[in-house]
Protein backbone atom coordinates (compact mmCIF):
# COMPACT_ATOMS: atom_id res chain seq x y z
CA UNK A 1 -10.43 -5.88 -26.07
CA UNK A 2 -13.22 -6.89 -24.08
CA UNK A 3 -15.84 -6.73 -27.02
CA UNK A 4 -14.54 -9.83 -28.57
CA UNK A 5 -13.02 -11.59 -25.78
CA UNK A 6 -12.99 -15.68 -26.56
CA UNK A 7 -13.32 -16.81 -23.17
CA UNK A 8 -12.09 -20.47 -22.17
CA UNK A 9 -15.16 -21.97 -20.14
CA UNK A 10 -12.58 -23.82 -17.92
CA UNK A 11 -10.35 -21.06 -16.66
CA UNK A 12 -13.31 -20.32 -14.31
CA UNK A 13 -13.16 -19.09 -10.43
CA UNK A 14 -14.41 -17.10 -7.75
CA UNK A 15 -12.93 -14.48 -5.75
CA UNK A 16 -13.19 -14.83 -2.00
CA UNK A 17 -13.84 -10.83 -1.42
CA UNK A 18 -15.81 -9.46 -4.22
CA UNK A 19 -19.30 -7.86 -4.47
CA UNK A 20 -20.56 -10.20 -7.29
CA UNK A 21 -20.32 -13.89 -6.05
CA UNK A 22 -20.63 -14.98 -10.04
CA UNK A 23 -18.19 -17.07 -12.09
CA UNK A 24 -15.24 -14.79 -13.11
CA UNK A 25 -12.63 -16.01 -16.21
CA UNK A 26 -8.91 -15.21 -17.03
CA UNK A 27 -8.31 -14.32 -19.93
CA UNK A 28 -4.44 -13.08 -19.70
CA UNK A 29 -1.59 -10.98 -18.63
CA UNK A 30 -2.86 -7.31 -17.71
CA UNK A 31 1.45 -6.39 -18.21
CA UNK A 32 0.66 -4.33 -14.76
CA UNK A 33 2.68 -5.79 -11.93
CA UNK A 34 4.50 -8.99 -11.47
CA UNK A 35 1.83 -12.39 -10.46
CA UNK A 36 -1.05 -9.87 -11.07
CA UNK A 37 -3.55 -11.58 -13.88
CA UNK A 38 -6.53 -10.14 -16.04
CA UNK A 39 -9.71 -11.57 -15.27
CA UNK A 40 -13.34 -11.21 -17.00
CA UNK A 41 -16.75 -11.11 -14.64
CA UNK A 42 -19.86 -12.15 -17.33
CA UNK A 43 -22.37 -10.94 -14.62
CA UNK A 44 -21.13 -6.92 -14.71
CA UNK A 45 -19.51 -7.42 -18.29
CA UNK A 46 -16.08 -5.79 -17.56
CA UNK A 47 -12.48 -7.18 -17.20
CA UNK A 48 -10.54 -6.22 -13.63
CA UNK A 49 -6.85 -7.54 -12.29
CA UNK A 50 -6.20 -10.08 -9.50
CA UNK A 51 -4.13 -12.62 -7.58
CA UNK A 52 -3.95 -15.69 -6.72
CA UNK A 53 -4.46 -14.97 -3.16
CA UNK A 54 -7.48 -13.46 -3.85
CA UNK A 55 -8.95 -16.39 -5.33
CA UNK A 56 -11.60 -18.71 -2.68
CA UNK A 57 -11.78 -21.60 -5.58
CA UNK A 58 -10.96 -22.12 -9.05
CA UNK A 59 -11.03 -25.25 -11.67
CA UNK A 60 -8.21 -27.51 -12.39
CA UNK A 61 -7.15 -25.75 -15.49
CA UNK A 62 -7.39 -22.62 -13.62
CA UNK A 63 -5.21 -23.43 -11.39
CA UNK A 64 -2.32 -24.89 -13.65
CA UNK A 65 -2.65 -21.97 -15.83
CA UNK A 66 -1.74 -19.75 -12.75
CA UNK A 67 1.17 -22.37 -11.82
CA UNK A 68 2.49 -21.70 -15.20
CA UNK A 69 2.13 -17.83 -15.42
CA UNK A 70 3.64 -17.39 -12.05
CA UNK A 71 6.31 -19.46 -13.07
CA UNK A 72 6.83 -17.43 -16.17
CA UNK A 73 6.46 -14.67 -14.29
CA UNK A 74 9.38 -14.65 -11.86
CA UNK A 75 11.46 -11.62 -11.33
CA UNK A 76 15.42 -12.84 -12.05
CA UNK A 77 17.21 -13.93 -9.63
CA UNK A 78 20.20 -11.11 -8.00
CA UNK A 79 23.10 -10.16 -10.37
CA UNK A 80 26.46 -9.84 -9.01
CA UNK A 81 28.79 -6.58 -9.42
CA UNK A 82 29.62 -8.39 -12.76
CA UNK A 83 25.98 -8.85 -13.86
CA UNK A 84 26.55 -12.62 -13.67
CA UNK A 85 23.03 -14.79 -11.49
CA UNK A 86 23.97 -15.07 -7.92
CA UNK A 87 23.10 -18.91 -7.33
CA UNK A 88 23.87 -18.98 -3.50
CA UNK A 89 24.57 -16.98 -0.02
CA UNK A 90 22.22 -14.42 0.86
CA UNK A 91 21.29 -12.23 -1.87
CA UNK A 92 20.14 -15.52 -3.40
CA UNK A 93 18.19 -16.93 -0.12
CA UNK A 94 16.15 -13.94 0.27
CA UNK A 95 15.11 -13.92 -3.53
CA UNK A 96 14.12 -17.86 -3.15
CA UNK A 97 11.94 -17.23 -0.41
CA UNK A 98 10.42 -14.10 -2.13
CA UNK A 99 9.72 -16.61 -4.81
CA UNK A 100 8.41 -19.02 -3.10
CA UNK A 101 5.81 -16.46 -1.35
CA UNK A 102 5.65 -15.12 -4.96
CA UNK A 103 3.74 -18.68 -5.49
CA UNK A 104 1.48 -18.66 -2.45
CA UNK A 105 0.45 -14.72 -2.92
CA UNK A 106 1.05 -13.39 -6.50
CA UNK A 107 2.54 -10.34 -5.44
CA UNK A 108 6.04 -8.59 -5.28
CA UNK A 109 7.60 -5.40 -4.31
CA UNK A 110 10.66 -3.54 -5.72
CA UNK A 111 12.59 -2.46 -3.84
CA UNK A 112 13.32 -2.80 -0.50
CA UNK A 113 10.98 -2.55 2.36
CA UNK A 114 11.27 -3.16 6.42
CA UNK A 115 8.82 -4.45 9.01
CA UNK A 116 6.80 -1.12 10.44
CA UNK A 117 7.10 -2.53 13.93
CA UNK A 118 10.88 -4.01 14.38
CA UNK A 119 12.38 -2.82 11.09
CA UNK A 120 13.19 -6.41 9.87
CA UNK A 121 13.21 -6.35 5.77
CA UNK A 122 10.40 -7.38 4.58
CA UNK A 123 10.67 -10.14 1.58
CA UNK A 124 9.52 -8.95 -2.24
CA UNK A 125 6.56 -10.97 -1.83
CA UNK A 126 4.94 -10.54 1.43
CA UNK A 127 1.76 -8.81 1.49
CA UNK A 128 2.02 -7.06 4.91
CA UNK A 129 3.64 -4.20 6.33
CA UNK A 130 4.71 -6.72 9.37
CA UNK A 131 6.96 -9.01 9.31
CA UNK A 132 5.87 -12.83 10.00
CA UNK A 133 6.72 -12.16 13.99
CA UNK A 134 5.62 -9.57 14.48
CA UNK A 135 1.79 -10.37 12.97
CA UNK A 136 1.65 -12.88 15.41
């Protein structure tokens, strides 16, 4: 794949922890995890997967192109016992804000995880292994 990549010149960034501090590209969907995204670094010719998170600054294009892949890229929303979309209550709550962090972080876990500290569960898309109160 990468020996004939056609690389768009304005789906360029940089990643704010990475060893080479050169212009990276996307070029797609790696089909790995949920909000993760394949990118291309030039500089050590070889493709690698990211998130937005991970990003310290990016073009305009780049950054609607990752608007519209994480949008695309949504887990559903909860199924009731019937296998009908839960719309409201708390199943549904919890998945929006997962979402929402889904947005601001690119990542999300299955399954169900708790806080290591107080045992609060954790939403899909927060990164930590704390909860928000208890990282502060």
């Amino acid at each position: 794949m990468i020996d004939n990549l056609d690389i768009d010149e304005n789906l360029w960034f940089y990643l704010s922890d990475d060893d080479c501090m050169e212009k990276h590209f996307i070029i797609g969907n790696p089909h790995t995890f949920h909000g993760r995204i394949m990118g291309y670094c030039p500089e050590k010719k070889t493709s690698f997967y990211f998130s937005i998170k991970e990003i310290k600054s990016m073009s305009i294009q780049t950054e609607y192109w990752i608007k519209g892949f994480l949008s695309g890229n949504e887990p559903e929303a909860p199924l009731d016992e019937d296998g009908d979309t839960i719309y409201s209550g708390e199943k549904y709550d919890f998945w929006s804000k997962s979402i929402q962090l889904f947005h601001e972080y690119g990542y999300w876990h299955k399954g169900e995880r708790l806080c290591d500290i107080c045992g609060k569960k954790l939403y899909h898309s927060w990164p930590h292994l704390q909860c928000e109160e208890c990282i502060k």
